[in-house]
Protein backbone atom coordinates (compact mmCIF):
# COMPACT_ATOMS: atom_id res chain seq x y z
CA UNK A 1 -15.99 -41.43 5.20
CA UNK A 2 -13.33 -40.52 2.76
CA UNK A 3 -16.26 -39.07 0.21
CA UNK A 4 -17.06 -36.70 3.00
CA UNK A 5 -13.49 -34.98 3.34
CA UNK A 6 -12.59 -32.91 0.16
CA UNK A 7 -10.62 -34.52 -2.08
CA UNK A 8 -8.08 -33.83 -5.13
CA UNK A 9 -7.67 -36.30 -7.70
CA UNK A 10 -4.63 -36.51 -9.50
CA UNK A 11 -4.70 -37.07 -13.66
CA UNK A 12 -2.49 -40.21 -14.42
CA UNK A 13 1.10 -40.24 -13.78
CA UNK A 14 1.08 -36.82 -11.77
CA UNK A 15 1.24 -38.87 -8.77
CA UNK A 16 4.78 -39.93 -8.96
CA UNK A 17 6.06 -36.44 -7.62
CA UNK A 18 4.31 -36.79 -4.15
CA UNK A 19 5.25 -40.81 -4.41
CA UNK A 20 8.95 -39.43 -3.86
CA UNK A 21 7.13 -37.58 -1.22
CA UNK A 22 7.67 -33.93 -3.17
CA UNK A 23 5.35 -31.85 -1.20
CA UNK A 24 3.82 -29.65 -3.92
CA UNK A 25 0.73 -30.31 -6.54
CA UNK A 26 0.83 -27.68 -9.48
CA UNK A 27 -2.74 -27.11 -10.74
CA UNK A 28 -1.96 -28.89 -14.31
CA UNK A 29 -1.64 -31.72 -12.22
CA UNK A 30 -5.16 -32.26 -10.31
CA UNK A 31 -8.11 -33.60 -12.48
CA UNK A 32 -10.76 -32.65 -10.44
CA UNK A 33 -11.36 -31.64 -6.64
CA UNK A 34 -14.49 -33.24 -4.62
CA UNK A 35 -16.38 -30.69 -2.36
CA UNK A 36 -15.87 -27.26 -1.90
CA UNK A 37 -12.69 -27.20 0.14
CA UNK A 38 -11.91 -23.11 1.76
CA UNK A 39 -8.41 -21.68 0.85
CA UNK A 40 -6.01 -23.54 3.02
CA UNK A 41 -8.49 -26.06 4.42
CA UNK A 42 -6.86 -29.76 4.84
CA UNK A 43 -7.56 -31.97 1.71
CA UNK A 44 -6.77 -35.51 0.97
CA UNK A 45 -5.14 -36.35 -2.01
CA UNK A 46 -5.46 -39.14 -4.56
CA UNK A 47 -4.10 -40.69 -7.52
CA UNK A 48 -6.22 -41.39 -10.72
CA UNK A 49 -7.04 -44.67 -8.99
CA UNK A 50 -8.32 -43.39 -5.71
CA UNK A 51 -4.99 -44.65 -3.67
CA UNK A 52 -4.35 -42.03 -0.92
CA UNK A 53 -0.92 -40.16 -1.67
CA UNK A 54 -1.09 -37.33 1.37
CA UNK A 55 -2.75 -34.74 3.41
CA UNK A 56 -2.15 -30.82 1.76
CA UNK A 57 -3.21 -27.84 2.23
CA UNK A 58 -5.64 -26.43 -0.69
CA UNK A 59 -5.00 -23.41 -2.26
CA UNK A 60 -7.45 -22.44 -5.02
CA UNK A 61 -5.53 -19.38 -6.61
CA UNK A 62 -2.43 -20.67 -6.90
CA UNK A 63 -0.62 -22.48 -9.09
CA UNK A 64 0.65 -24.85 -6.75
CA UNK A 65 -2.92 -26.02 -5.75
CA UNK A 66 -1.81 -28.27 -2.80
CA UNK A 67 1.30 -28.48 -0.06
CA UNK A 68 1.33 -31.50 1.52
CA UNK A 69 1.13 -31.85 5.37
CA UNK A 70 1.67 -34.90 5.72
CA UNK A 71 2.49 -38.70 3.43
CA UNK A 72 1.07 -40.54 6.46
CA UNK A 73 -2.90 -41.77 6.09
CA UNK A 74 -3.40 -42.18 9.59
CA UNK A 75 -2.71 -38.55 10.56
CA UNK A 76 -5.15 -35.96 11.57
CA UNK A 77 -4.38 -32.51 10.27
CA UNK A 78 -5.91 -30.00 13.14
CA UNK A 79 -4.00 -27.49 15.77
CA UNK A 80 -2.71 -30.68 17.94
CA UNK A 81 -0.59 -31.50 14.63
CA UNK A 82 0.13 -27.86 14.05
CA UNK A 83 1.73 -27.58 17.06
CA UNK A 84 3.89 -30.60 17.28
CA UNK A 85 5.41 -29.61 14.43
CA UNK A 86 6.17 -26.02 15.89
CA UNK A 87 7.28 -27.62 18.85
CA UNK A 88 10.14 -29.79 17.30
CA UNK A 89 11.44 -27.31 14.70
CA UNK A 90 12.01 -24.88 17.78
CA UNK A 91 13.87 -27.71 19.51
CA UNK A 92 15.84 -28.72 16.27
CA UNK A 93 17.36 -25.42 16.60
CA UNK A 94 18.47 -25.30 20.08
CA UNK A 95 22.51 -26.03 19.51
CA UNK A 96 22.54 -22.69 18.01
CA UNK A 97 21.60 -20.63 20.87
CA UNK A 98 24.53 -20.80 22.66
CA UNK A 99 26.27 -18.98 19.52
CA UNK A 100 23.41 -16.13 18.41
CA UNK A 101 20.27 -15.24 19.30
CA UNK A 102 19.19 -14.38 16.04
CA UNK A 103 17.85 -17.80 14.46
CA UNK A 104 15.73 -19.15 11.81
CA UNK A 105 13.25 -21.29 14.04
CA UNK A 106 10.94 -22.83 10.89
CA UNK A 107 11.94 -23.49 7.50
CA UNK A 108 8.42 -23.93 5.13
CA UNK A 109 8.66 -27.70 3.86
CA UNK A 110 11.61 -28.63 5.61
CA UNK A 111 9.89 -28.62 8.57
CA UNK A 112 6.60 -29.90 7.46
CA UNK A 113 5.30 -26.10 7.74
CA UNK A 114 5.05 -25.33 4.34
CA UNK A 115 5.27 -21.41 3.24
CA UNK A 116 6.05 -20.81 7.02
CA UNK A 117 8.81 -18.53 7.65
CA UNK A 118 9.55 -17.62 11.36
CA UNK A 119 12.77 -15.83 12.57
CA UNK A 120 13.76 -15.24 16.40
CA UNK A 121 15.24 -12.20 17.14
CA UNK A 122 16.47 -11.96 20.98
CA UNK A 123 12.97 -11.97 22.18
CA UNK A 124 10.85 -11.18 19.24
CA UNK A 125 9.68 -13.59 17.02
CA UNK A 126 8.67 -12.50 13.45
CA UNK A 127 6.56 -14.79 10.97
CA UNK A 128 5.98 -15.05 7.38
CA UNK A 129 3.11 -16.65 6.22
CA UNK A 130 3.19 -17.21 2.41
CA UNK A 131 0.75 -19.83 1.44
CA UNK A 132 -3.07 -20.88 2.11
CA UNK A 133 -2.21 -23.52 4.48
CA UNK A 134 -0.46 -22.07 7.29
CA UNK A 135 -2.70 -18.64 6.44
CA UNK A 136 -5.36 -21.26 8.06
CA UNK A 137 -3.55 -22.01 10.99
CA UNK A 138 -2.47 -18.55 11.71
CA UNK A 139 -3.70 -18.20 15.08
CA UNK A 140 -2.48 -21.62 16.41
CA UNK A 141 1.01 -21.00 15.09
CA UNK A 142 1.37 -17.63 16.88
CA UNK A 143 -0.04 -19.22 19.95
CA UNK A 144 2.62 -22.27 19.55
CA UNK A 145 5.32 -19.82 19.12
CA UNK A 146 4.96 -17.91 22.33
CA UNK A 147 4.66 -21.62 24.28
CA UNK A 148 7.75 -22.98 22.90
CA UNK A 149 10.23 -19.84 22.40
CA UNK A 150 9.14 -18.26 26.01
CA UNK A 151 8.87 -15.04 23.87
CA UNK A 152 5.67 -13.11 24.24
CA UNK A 153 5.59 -10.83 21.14
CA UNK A 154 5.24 -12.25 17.49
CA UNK A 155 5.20 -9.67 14.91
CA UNK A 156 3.72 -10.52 11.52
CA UNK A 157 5.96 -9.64 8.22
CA UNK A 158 3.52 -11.73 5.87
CA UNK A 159 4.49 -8.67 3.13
CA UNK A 160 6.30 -10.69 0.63
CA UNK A 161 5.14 -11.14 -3.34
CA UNK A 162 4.37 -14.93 -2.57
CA UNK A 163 1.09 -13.49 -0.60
CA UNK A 164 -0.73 -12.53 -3.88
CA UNK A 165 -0.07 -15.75 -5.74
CA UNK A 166 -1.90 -17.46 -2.89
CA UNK A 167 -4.50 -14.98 -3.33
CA UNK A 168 -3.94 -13.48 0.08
CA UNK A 169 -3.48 -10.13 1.00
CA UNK A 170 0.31 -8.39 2.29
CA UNK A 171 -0.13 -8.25 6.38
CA UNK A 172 2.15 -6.41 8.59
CA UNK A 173 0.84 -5.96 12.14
CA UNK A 174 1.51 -7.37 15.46
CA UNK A 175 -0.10 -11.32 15.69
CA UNK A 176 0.64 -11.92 19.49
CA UNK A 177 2.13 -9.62 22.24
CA UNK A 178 2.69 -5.91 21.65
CA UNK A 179 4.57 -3.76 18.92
CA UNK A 180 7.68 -4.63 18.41
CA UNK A 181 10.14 -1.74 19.11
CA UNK A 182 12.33 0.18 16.50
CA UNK A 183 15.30 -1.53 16.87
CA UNK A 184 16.06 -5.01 18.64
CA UNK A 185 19.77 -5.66 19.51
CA UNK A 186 21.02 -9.11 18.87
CA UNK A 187 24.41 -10.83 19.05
CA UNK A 188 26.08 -13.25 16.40
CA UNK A 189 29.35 -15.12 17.31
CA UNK A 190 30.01 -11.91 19.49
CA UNK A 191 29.25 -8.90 17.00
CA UNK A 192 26.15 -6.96 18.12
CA UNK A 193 23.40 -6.11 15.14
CA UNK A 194 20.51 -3.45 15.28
CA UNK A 195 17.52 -5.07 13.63
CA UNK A 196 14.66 -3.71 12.08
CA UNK A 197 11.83 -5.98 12.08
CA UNK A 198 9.18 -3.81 10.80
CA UNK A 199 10.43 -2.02 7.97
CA UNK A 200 14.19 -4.07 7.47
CA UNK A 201 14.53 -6.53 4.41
CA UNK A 202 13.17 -10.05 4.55
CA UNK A 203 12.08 -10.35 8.49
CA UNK A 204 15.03 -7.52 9.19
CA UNK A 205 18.28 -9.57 8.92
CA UNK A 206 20.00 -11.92 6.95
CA UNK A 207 20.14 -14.88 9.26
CA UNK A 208 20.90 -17.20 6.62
CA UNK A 209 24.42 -16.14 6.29
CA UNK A 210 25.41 -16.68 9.66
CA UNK A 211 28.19 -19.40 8.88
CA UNK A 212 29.22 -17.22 5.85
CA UNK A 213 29.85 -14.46 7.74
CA UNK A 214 31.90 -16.20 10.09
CA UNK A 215 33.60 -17.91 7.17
CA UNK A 216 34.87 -14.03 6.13
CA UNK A 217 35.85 -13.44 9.89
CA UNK A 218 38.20 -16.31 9.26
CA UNK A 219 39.37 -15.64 5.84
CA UNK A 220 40.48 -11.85 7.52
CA UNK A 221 42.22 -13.37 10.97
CA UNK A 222 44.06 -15.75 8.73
CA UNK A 223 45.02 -13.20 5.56
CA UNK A 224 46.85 -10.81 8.89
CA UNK A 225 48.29 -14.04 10.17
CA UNK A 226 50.30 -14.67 7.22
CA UNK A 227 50.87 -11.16 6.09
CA UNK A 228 51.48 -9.32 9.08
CA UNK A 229 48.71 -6.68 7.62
CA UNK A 230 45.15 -6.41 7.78
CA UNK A 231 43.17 -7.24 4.46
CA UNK A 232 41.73 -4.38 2.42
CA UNK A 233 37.91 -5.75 1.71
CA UNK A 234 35.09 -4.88 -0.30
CA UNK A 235 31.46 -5.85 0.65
CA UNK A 236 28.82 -4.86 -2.46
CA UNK A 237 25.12 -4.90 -1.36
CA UNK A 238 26.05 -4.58 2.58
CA UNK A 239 22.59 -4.19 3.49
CA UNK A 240 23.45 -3.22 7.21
CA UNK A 241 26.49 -4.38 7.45
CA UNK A 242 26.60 -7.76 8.32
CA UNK A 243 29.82 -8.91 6.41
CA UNK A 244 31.33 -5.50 6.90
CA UNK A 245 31.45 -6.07 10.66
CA UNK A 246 32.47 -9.56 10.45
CA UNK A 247 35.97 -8.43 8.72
CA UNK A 248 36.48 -5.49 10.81
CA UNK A 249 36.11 -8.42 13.98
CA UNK A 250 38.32 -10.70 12.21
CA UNK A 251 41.33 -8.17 11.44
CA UNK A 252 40.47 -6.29 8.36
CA UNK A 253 42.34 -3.26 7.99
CA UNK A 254 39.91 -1.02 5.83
CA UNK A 255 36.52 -2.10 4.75
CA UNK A 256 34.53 -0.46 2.25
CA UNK A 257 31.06 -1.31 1.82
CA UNK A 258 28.49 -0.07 -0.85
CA UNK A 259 24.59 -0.29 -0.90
CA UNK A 260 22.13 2.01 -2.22
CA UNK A 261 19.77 2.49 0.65
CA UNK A 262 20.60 5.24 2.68
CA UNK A 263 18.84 3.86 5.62
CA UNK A 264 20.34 0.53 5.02
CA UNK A 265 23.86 2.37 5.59
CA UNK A 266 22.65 4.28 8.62
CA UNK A 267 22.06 1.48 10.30
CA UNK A 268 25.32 -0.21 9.70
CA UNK A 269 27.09 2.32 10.61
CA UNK A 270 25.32 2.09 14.21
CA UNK A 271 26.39 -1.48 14.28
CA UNK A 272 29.65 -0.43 13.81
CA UNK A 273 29.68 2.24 16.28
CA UNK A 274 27.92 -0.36 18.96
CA UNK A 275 30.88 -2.98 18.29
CA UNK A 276 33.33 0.17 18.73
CA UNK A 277 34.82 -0.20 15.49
CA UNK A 278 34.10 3.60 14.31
CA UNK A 279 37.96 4.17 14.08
CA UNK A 280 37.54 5.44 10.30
CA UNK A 281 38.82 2.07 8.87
CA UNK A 282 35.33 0.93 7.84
CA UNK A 283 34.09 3.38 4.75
CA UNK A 284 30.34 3.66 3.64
CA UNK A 285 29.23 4.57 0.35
CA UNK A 286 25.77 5.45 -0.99
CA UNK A 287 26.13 3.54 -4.97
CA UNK A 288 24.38 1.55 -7.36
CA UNK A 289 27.11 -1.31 -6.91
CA UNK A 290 27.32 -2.34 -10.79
CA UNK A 291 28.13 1.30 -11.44
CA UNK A 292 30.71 1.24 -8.53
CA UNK A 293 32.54 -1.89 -9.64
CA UNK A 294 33.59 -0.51 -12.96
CA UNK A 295 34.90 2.37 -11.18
CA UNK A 296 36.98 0.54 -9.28
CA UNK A 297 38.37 -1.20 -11.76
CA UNK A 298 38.55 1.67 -13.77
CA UNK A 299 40.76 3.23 -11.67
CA UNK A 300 42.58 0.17 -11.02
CA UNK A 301 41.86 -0.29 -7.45
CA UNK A 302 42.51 -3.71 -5.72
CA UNK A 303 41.00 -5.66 -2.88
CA UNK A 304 42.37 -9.19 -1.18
CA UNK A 305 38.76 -10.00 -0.65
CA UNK A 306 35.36 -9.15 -2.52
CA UNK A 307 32.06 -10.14 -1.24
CA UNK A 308 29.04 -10.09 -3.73
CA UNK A 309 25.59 -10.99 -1.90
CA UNK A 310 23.02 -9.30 -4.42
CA UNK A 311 19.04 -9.35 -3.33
CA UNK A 312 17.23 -11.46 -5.22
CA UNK A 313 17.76 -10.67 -9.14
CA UNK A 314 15.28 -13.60 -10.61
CA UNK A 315 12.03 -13.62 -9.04
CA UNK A 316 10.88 -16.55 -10.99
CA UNK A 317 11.88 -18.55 -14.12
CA UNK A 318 10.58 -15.69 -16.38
CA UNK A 319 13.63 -13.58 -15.23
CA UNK A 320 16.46 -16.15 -15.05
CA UNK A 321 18.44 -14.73 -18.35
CA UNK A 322 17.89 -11.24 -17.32
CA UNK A 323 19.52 -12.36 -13.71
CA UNK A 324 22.43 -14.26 -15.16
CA UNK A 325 23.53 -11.12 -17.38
CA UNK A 326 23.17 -9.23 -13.93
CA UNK A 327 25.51 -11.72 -11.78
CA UNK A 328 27.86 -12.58 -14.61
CA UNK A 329 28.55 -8.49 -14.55
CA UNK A 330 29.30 -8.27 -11.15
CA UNK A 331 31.48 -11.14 -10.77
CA UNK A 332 33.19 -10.21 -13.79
CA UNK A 333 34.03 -6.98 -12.64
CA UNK A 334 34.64 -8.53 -9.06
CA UNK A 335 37.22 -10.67 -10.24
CA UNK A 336 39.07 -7.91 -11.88
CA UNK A 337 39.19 -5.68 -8.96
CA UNK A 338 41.13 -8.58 -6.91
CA UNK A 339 44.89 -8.72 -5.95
CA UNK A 340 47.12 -11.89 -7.01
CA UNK A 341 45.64 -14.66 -4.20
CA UNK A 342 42.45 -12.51 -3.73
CA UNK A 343 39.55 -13.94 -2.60
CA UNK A 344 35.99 -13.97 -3.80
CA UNK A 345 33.03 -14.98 -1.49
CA UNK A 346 30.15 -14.91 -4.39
CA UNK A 347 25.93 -15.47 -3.67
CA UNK A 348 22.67 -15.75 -5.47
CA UNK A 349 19.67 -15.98 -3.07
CA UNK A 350 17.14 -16.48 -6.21
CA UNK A 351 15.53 -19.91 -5.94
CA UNK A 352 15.07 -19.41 -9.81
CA UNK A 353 19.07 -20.20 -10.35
CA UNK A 354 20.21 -23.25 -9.07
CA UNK A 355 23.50 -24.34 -7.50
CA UNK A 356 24.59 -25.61 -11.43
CA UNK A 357 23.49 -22.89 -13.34
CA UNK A 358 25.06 -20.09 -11.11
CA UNK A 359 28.52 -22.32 -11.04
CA UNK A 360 28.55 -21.97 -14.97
CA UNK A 361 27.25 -18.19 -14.49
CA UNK A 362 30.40 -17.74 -12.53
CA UNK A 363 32.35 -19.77 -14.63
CA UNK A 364 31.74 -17.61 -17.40
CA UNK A 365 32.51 -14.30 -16.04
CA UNK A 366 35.90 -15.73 -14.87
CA UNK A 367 37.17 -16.82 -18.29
CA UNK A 368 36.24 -13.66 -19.35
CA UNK A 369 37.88 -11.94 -16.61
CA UNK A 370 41.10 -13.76 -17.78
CA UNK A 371 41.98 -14.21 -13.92
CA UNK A 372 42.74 -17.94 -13.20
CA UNK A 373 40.71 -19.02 -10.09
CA UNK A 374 40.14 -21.68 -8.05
CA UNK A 375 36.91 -22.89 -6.49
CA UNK A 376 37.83 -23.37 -2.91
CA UNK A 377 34.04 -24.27 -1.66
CA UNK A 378 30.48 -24.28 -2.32
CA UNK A 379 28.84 -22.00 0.11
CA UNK A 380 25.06 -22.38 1.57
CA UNK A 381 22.88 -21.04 4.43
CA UNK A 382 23.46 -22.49 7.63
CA UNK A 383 21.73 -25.36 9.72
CA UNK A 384 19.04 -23.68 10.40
CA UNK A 385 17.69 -23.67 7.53
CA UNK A 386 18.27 -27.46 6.09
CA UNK A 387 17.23 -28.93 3.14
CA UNK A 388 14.38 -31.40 3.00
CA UNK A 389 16.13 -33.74 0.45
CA UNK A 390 12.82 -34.36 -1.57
CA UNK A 391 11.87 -30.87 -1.67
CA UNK A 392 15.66 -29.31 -3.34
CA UNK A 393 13.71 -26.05 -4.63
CA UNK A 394 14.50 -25.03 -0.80
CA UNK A 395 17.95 -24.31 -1.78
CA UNK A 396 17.55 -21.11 -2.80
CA UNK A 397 20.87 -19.63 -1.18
CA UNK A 398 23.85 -20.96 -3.07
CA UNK A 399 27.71 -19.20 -2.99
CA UNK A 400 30.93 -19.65 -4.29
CA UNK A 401 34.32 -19.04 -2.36
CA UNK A 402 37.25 -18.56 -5.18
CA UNK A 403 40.80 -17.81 -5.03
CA UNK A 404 42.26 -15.82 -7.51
CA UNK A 405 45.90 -17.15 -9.00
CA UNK A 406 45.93 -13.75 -10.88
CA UNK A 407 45.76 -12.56 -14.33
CA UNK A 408 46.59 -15.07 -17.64
């Protein structure tokens, strides 16, 4: 039986990844595949010996030839499977619904799905498929999606660079339901968003930062607390807004945000306009941000808080010393631009720089700042998107909060 299901075999020793139950095979791994397995089609995989190891999904164009499904022998990869597992990462996210309705619903390999992206916005789902495997089960994931989120319209953002490493085409177009519209109005711990879902960045909104957000809110009710003033913020890459509004709910008194996408600004100003807090305390400017932060501190300007949440500056290893020049100048310059017991909420969303190498990126720019600072608290996405412990590449978002004790 086993002879007539295609089958990688592993070279020796390049089993002991998926024996800590890591769910990827690179390519120089596999010594030779049996049958003709289809892009994405369920494979077993063995060791050198012919032990089973796990079910994957095969991907022939990629360097990561197999995700693993499943480490269990005795289950059956087909849409009964796919489903389940749909089902119970929907219902692993239901404690959040009571607080936003804007939630990441599947997380790739942390929820056995892996290279699945799906977002909830309101009541429009939006999907991301980025490898082979769930490419496969496309259909029966849309269908699963409108069963167990009571939503009727899936839009497909499968758009991303990942697509052509898994030799797969970019696909934006509607997989169940009906077009999604322009705009889609959602609500996070009481501050209304416009989203974008067909043309906005990622699946149209930065869910990840959810508790971070809510982390500045409290930073800015608790700055006019003990000052008796609202804070004077900066948020650098604002996209449409989302940290910007979060201070203006938590107290700020002026917030100045910077992006370079015109559109991108537009729409954050509508947010703030729809959460009536258009009362010319909240400034947008049209900047390339690393040009804008030596201004400021050019002219000496001073915030009590700086946010720095940069897109994704190292798309892969090949770019990680290019990306650390890029964040050690903005935090450098960051740092300068803060008042005595300013604080700095710093990000890297590039799975390329981990949590160790971004601390020491920071590290860096603050001895050369000469600002003294403390490191208050490592900062990550929320629950929604958790980390399967074997798989830590799924870290990919990774902040800083500092306090500055001002200059030495």
């Amino acid at each position: 039986m086993t002879n007539q299901i295609p089958t990688i075999i592993l070279k020796p020793g390049k089993e002991r990844a998926l024996l800590r139950r890591h769910p990827w095979v690179y390519a120089t791994g596999v010594s030779k595949v049996l049958g003709k397995p289809k892009s994405g089609e369920t494979v077993r995989i063995q060791d050198s010996k012919g032990k089973f190891l796990a079910w994957g999904a095969y991907s022939p164009e990629s360097a990561l030839r197999a995700r693993c499904w499943s480490f269990q022998e005795e289950d059956v990869i087909d849409a009964a499977w796919i489903e389940a597992r749909v089902k119970a990462a929907i219902e692993a996210r239901s404690c959040l619904r009571s607080r936003t309705n804007a939630i990441r619903l599947i997380f790739g390999e942390a929820d056995f799905l892996p290279g699945l992206i799906v977002d909830q916005y309101n009541n429009q789902v939006v999907t991301q498929f980025q490898s082979a495997g769930v490419e496969y089960w496309r259909s029966v994931i849309g269908q699963a999606l409108v069963k167990y989120t009571g939503c009727s319209q899936v839009y497909d953002r499968s758009d991303a660079a990942t697509r052509a490493r898994e030799g797969l085409p970019e696909r934006k177009e509607v997989l169940e339901g009906e077009e999604p519209p322009q705009e889609i109005e959602i609500v996070e711990d009481g501050i209304k968003y416009g989203v974008d879902v067909r043309m906005g960045h990622k699946t149209g909104f930065y869910v990840d930062q959810r508790d971070n957000r809510a982390l500045a809110r409290r930073l800015a009710e608790e700055f006019k607390r003990v000052h008796g003033r609202g804070m004077r913020a900066l948020n650098c890459f604002c996209y449409t807004g989302g940290f910007s509004l979060a201070l203006k709910a938590g107290g700020a008194e002026e917030v100045v945000s910077i992006d370079s996408s015109a559109d991108a600004l537009q729409m954050a100003q509508e947010n703030a306009k729809r959460n009536g807090f258009d009362d010319g305390s909240m400034k947008w400017i049209e900047a390339n941000v690393f040009e804008a932060l030596r201004e400021f501190r050019d002219r000496g300007e001073q915030f009590d808080l700086v946010i720095l949440d940069p897109p994704k500056f190292a798309s892969s290893h090949h770019h990680v010393d290019k990306a650390a020049r890029a964040y050690k100048d903005i935090n450098l310059n960051g740092l300068r631009i803060l008042t005595p017991g300013g604080q700095l909420l710093t990000f890297s969303c590039s799975g390329a720089i981990d949590v160790d190498l971004f601390q020491k990126i920071v590290a860096g720019a603050v001895i050369d700042s000469r600002v003294e600072a403390w490191m208050m608290e490592r900062l990550g996405a929320g629950i929604d998107h958790p980390l399967l412990m074997t798989h830590p590449e799924g870290e990919y978002l990774k902040g800083l909060h500092l306090l500055s004790r001002g200059a030495v």
